[in-house]
Protein backbone atom coordinates (compact mmCIF):
# COMPACT_ATOMS: atom_id res chain seq x y z
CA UNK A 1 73.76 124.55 145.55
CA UNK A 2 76.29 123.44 148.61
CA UNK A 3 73.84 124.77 151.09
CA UNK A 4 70.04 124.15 151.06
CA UNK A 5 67.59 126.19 152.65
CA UNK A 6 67.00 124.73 156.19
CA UNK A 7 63.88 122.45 155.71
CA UNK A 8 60.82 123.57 157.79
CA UNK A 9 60.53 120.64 159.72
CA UNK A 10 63.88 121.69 161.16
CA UNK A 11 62.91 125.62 161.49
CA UNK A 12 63.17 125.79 165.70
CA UNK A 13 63.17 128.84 167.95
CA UNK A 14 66.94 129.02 167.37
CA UNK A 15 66.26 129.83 163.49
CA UNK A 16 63.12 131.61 164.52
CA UNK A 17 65.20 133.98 166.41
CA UNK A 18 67.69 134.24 164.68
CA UNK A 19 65.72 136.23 162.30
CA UNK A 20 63.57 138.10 164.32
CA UNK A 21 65.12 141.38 164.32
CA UNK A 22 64.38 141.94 160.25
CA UNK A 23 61.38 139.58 159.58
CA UNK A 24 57.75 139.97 161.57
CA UNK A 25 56.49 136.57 163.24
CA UNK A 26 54.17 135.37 160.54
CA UNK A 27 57.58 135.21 157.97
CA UNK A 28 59.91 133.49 160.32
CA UNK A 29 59.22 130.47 158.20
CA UNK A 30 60.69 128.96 155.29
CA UNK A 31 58.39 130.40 152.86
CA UNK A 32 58.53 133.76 154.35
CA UNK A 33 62.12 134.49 155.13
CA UNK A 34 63.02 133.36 151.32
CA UNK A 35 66.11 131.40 150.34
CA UNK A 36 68.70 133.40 151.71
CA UNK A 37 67.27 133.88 155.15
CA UNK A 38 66.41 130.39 155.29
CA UNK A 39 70.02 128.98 154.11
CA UNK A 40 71.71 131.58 156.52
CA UNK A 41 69.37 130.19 159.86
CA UNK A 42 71.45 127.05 159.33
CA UNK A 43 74.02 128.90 161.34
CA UNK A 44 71.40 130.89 164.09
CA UNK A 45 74.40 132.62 165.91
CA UNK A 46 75.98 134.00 162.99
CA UNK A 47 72.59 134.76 161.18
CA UNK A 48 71.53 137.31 164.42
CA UNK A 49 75.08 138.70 164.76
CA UNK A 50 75.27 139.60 160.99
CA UNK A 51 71.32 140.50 160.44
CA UNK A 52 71.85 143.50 163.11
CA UNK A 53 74.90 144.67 160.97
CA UNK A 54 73.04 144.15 157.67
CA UNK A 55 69.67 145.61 158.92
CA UNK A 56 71.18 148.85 160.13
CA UNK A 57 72.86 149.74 156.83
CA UNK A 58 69.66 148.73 155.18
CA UNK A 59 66.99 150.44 156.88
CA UNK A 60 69.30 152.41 159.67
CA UNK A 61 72.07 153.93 157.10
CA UNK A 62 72.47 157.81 156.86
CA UNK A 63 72.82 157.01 152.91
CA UNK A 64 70.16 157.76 151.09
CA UNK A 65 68.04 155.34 149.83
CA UNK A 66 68.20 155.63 146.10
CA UNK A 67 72.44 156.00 146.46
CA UNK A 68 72.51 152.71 149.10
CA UNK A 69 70.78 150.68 146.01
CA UNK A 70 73.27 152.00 143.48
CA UNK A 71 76.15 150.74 145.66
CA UNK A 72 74.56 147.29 146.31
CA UNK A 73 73.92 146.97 142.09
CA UNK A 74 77.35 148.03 141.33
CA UNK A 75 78.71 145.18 144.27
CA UNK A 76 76.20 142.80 143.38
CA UNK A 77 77.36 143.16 139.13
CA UNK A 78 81.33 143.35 139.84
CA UNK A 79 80.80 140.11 142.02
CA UNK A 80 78.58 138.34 139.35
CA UNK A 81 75.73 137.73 142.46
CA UNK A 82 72.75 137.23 140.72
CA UNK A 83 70.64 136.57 143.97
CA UNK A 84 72.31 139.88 145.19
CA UNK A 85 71.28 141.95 141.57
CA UNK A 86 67.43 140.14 141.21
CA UNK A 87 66.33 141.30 144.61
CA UNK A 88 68.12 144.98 144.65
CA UNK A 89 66.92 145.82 140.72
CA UNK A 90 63.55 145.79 142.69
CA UNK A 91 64.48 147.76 145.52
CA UNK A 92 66.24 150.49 143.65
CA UNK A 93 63.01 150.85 141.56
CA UNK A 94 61.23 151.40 144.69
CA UNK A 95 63.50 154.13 145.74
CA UNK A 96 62.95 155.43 142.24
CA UNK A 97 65.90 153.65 140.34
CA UNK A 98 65.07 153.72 136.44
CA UNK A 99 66.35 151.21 134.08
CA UNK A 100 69.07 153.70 132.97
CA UNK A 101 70.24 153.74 136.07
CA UNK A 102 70.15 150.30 137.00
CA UNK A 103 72.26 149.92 133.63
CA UNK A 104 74.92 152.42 134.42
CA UNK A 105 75.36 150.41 137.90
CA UNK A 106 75.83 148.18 135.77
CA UNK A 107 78.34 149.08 133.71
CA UNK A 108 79.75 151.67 135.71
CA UNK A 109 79.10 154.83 133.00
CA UNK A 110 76.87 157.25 134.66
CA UNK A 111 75.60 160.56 133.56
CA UNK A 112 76.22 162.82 136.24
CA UNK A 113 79.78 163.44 138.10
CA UNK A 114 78.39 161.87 141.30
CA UNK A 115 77.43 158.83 140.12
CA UNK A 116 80.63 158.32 138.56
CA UNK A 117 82.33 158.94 141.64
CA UNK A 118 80.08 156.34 143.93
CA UNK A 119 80.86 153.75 141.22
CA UNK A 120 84.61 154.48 141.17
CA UNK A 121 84.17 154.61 145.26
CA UNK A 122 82.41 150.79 144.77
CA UNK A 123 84.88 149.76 141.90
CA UNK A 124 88.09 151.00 144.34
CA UNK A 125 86.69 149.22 147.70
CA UNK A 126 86.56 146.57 145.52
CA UNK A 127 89.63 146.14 143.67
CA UNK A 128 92.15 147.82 146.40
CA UNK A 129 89.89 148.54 149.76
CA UNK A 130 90.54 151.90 150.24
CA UNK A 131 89.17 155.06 148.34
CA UNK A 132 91.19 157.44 146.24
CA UNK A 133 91.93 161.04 147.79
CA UNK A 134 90.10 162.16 144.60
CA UNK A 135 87.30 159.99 145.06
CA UNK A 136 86.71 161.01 148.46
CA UNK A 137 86.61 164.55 147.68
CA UNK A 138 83.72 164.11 145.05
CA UNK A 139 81.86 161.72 147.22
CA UNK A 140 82.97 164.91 149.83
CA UNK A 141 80.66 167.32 147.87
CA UNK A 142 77.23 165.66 148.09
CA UNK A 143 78.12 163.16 151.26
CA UNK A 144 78.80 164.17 155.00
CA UNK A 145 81.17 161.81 156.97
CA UNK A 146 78.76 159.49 158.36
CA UNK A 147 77.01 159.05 154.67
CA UNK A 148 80.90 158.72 153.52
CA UNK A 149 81.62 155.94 156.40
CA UNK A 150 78.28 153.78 155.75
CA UNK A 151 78.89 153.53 152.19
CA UNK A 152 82.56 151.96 152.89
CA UNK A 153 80.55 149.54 155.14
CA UNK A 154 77.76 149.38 153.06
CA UNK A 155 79.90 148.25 150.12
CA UNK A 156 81.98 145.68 152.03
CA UNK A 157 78.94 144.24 153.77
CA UNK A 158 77.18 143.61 149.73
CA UNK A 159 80.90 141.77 149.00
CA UNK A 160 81.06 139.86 151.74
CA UNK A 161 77.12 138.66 151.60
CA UNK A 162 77.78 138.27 147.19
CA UNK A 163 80.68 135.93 148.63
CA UNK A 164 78.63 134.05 150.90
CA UNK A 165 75.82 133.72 148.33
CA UNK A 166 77.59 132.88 145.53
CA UNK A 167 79.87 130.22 147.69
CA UNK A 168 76.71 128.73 149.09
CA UNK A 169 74.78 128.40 145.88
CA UNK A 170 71.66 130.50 147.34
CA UNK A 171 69.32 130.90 144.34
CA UNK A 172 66.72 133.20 143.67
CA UNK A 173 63.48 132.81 144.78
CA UNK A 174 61.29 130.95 141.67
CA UNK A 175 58.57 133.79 142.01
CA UNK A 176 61.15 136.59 141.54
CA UNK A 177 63.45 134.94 138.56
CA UNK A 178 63.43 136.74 135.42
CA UNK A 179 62.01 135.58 132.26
């Protein structure tokens, strides 16, 4: 771990802030924003700037839920961001993810036409940042432009935060580790 959750005692109403447009007052604590919240707050500025970014194409984003959590498994896999895949596994079940699908995020092989194009979208931002003219046109057939234009910001946003998480060390929470 190079960076440390910011130790309560050191919590002010800088770091409170900071995080006040995603968390409700009784979690702008340690304990309640989690690791990555609390590791972020060490920078307050940066945290608020990028938390209204990540919060729209969270709970903002024309994408529908269920495909938004298929792009953040297939980022959070291809980076190797385990805080990224732990927390998001349980998100995409929420949005009615099954375990075949959280595997094909995984490994990229889905079932269906679509979901072979949003990974190929993912695995293309990825690898080359752009998306093929035949990719497009798939995503094209169940996605309208805005849908289209969050999920190339929703997919760089998950790479850049796997960066920052895996860079800084941020581990999973003990209550949500597997095993």
């Amino acid at each position: 771990m190079r960076l440390s959750p910011l130790p309560a005692d050191q919590w002010d109403d800088a770091a409170r802030h900071a995080v006040s447009g995603m968390l409700p007052e009784e979690r702008r604590n340690p304990q309640g924003a989690g690791t990555l919240l609390s590791t972020l707050v060490r920078h307050p500025k940066l945290t608020s700037a990028y938390l209204r970014f990540s919060t729209y194409l969270l709970y903002g984003s024309t994408l529908p839920p269920r495909i938004r959590e298929q792009v953040i498994l297939r980022v959070a896999h291809r980076r190797g961001c385990t805080y990224e895949w732990t927390h998001h596994v349980d998100m995409g079940k929420e949005v009615g993810l099954t375990d075949a699908d959280i595997e094909a995020a995984r490994s990229g092989n889905a079932d269906n036409d679509f979901d072979r194009a949003l990974f190929c979208a993912v695995d293309e931002l990825d690898e080359k940042s752009n998306i093929s003219d035949q990719t497009w046109a798939a995503l094209s057939e169940r996605l309208d432009e805005k849908q289209r234009m969050d999920l190339v910001f929703t997919t760089g946003n998950y790479i850049a935060l796997a960066m920052a998480l895996n860079t800084f060390g941020v581990e999973v929470e003990k209550d949500r580790k597997e095993g």
